[in-house]
Protein backbone atom coordinates (compact mmCIF):
# COMPACT_ATOMS: atom_id res chain seq x y z
CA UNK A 1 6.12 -1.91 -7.59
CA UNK A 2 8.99 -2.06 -4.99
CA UNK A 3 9.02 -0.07 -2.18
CA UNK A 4 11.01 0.76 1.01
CA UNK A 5 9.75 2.06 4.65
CA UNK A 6 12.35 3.14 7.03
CA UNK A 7 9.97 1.94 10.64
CA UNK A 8 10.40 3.86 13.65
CA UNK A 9 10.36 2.77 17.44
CA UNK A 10 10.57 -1.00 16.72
CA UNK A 11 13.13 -3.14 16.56
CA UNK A 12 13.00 -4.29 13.04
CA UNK A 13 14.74 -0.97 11.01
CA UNK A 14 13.23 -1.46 7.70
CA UNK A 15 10.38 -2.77 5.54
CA UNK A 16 10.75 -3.94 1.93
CA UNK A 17 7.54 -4.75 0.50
CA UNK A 18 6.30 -5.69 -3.48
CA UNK A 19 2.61 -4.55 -4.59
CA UNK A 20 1.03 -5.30 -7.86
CA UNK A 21 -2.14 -3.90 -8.49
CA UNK A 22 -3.54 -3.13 -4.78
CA UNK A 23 -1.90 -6.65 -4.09
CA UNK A 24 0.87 -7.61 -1.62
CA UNK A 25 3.56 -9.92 -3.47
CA UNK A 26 6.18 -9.82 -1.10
CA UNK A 27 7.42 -8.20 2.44
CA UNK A 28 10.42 -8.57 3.84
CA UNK A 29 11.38 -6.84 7.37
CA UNK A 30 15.14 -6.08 7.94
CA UNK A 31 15.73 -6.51 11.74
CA UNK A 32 13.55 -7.52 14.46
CA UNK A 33 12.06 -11.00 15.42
CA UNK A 34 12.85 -13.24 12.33
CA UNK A 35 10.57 -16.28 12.82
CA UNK A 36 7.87 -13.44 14.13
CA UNK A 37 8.34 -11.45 11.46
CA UNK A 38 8.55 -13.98 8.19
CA UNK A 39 4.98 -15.70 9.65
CA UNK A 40 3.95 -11.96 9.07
CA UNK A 41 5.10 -11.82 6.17
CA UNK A 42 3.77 -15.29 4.38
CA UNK A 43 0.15 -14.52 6.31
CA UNK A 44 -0.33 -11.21 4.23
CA UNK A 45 1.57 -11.99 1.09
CA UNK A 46 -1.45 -12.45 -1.74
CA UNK A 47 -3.74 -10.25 0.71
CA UNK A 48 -5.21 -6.63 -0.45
CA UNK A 49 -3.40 -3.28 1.00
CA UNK A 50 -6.30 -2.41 2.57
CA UNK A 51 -7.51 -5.37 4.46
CA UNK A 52 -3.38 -5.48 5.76
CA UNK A 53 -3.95 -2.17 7.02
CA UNK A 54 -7.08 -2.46 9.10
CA UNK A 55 -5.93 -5.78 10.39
CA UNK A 56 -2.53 -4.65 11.39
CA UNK A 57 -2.61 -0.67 12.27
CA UNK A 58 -2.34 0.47 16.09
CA UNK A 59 -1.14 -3.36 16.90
CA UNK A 60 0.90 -2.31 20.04
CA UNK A 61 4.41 -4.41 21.74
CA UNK A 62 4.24 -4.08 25.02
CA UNK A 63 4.53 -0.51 26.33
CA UNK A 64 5.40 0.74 22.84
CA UNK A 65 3.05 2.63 20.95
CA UNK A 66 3.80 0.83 18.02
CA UNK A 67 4.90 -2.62 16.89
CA UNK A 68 6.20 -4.32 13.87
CA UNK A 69 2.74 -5.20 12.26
CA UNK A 70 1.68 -1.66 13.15
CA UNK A 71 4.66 -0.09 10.62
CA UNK A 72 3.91 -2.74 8.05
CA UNK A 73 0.47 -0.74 8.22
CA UNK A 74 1.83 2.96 8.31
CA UNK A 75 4.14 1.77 5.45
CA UNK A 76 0.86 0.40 3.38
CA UNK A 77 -1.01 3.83 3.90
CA UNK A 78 2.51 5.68 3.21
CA UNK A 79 2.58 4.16 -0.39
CA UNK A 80 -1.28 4.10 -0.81
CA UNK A 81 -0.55 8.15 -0.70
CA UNK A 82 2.34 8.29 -2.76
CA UNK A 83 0.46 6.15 -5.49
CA UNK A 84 -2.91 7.48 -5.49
């Protein structure tokens, strides 16, 4: 299933991600730190929603109360509720 996250108070403006059966196929981050953000995205590509999420929530850039790995996590719990 495709789905889309809009991220808020990082530099990267949106999250496209792929999940097949609890699974993360793809993720692709419009905006923010390319090289940054495609590692990201190859290191958690084949890796469960939930161990993404408790790796990755309250991951903090500087003096921001979020970061780019920390939306990739509210995203994940975002669909987790919308596909329960």
């Amino acid at each position: 299933m495709e789905y889309q996250y809009l991220t808020k108070g990082t530099c990267s403006r949106q999250i496209n991600l792929e999940i097949e059966d609890g699974v993360i196929r793809s993720v692709e981050f419009i905006g923010g730190c390319n090289g940054n953000l495609k590692g990201i995205s190859k290191l958690v590509t084949g890796m469960k929603v939930e161990d993404v999420i408790s790796k990755l929530e309250n991951t903090k850039c500087g003096m921001k109360n979020t970061s780019c790995p920390d939306q990739l996590a509210k995203a994940l719990k975002e669909y987790q509720e919308k596909n329960k």
